[in-house]
C-alpha atoms as a PDB file:
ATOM      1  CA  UNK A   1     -23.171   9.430   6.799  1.00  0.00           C
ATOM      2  CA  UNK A   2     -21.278  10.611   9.516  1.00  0.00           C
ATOM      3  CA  UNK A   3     -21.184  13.934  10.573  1.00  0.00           C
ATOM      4  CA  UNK A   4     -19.531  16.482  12.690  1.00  0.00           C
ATOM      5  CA  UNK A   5     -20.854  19.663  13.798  1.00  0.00           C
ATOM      6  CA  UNK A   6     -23.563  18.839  12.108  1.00  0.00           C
ATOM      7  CA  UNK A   7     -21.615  18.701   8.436  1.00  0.00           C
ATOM      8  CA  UNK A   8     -21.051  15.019   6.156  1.00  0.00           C
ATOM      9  CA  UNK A   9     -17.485  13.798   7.518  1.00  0.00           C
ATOM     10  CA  UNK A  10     -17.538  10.429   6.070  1.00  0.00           C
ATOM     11  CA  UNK A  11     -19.421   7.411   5.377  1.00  0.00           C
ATOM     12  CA  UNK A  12     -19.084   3.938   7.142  1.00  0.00           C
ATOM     13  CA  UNK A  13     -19.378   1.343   4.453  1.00  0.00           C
ATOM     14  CA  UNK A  14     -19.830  -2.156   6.355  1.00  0.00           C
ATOM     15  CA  UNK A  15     -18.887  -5.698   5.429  1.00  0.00           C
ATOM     16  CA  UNK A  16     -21.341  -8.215   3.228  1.00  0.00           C
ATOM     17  CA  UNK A  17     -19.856 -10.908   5.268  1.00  0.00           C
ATOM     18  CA  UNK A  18     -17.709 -11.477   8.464  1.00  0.00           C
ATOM     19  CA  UNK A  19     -15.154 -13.064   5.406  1.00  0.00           C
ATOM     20  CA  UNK A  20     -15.004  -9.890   3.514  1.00  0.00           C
ATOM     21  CA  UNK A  21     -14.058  -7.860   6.451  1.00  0.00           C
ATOM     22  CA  UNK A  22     -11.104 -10.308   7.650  1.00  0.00           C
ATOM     23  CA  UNK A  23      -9.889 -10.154   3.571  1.00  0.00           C
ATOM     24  CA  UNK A  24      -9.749  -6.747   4.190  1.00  0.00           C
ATOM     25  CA  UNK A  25      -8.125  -6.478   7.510  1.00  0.00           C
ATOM     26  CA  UNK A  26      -5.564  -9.104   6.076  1.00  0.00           C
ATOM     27  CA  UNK A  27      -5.124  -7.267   2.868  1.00  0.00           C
ATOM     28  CA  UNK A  28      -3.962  -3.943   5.066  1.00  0.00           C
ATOM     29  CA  UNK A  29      -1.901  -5.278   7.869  1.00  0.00           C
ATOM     30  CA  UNK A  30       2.129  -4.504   7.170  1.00  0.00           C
ATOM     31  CA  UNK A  31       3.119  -7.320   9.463  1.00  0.00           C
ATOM     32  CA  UNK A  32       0.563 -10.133   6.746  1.00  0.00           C
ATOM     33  CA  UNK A  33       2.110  -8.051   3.445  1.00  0.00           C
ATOM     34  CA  UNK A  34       5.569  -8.754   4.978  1.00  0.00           C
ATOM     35  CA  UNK A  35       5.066 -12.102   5.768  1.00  0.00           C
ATOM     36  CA  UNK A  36       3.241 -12.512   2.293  1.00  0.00           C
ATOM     37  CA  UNK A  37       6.415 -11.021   0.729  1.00  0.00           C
ATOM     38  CA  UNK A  38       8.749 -13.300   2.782  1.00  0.00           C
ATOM     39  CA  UNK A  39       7.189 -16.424   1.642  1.00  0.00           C
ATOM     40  CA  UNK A  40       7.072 -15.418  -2.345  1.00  0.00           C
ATOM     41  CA  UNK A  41      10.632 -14.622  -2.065  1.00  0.00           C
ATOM     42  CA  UNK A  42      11.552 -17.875  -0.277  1.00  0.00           C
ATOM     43  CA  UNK A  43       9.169 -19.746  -2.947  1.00  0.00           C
ATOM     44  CA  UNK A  44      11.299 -17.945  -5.656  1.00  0.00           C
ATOM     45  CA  UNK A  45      14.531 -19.404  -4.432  1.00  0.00           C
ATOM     46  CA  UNK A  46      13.656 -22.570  -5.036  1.00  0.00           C
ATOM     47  CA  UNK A  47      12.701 -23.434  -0.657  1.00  0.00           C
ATOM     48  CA  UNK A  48       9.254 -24.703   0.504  1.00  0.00           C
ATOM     49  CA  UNK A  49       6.984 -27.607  -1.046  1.00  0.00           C
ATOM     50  CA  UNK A  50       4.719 -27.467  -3.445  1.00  0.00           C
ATOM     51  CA  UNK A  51       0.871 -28.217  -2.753  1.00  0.00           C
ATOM     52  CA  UNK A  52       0.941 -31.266  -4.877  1.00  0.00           C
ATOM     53  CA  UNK A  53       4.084 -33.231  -2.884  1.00  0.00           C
ATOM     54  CA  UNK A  54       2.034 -32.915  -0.059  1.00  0.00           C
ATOM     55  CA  UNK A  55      -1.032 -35.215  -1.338  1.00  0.00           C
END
């Protein structure tokens, strides 16, 4: 618990694994949602290759 003034202000919850934590960095960061959003769309209009054409 974290306190100020000597009252609870909030609790640091830490990370299981260095993995979780970079998840969760990734999973908050505008700039990785945008480029996240960016590909999907660009998948949806029929550019990129497929996982499979690349074996």
């Amino acid at each position: 618990v974290i306190t100020r003034h000597g009252k609870p202000a909030g609790v640091l919850i830490g990370f299981e694994t260095e993995d979780d934590w970079l998840e969760y960095r990734l999973e908050n960061d505008p700039r990785f949602l945008q480029r996240i959003a960016k590909a999907r769309t660009s998948l949806r209009a029929g550019k990129g290759v497929r996982l499979e054409a690349l074996k």
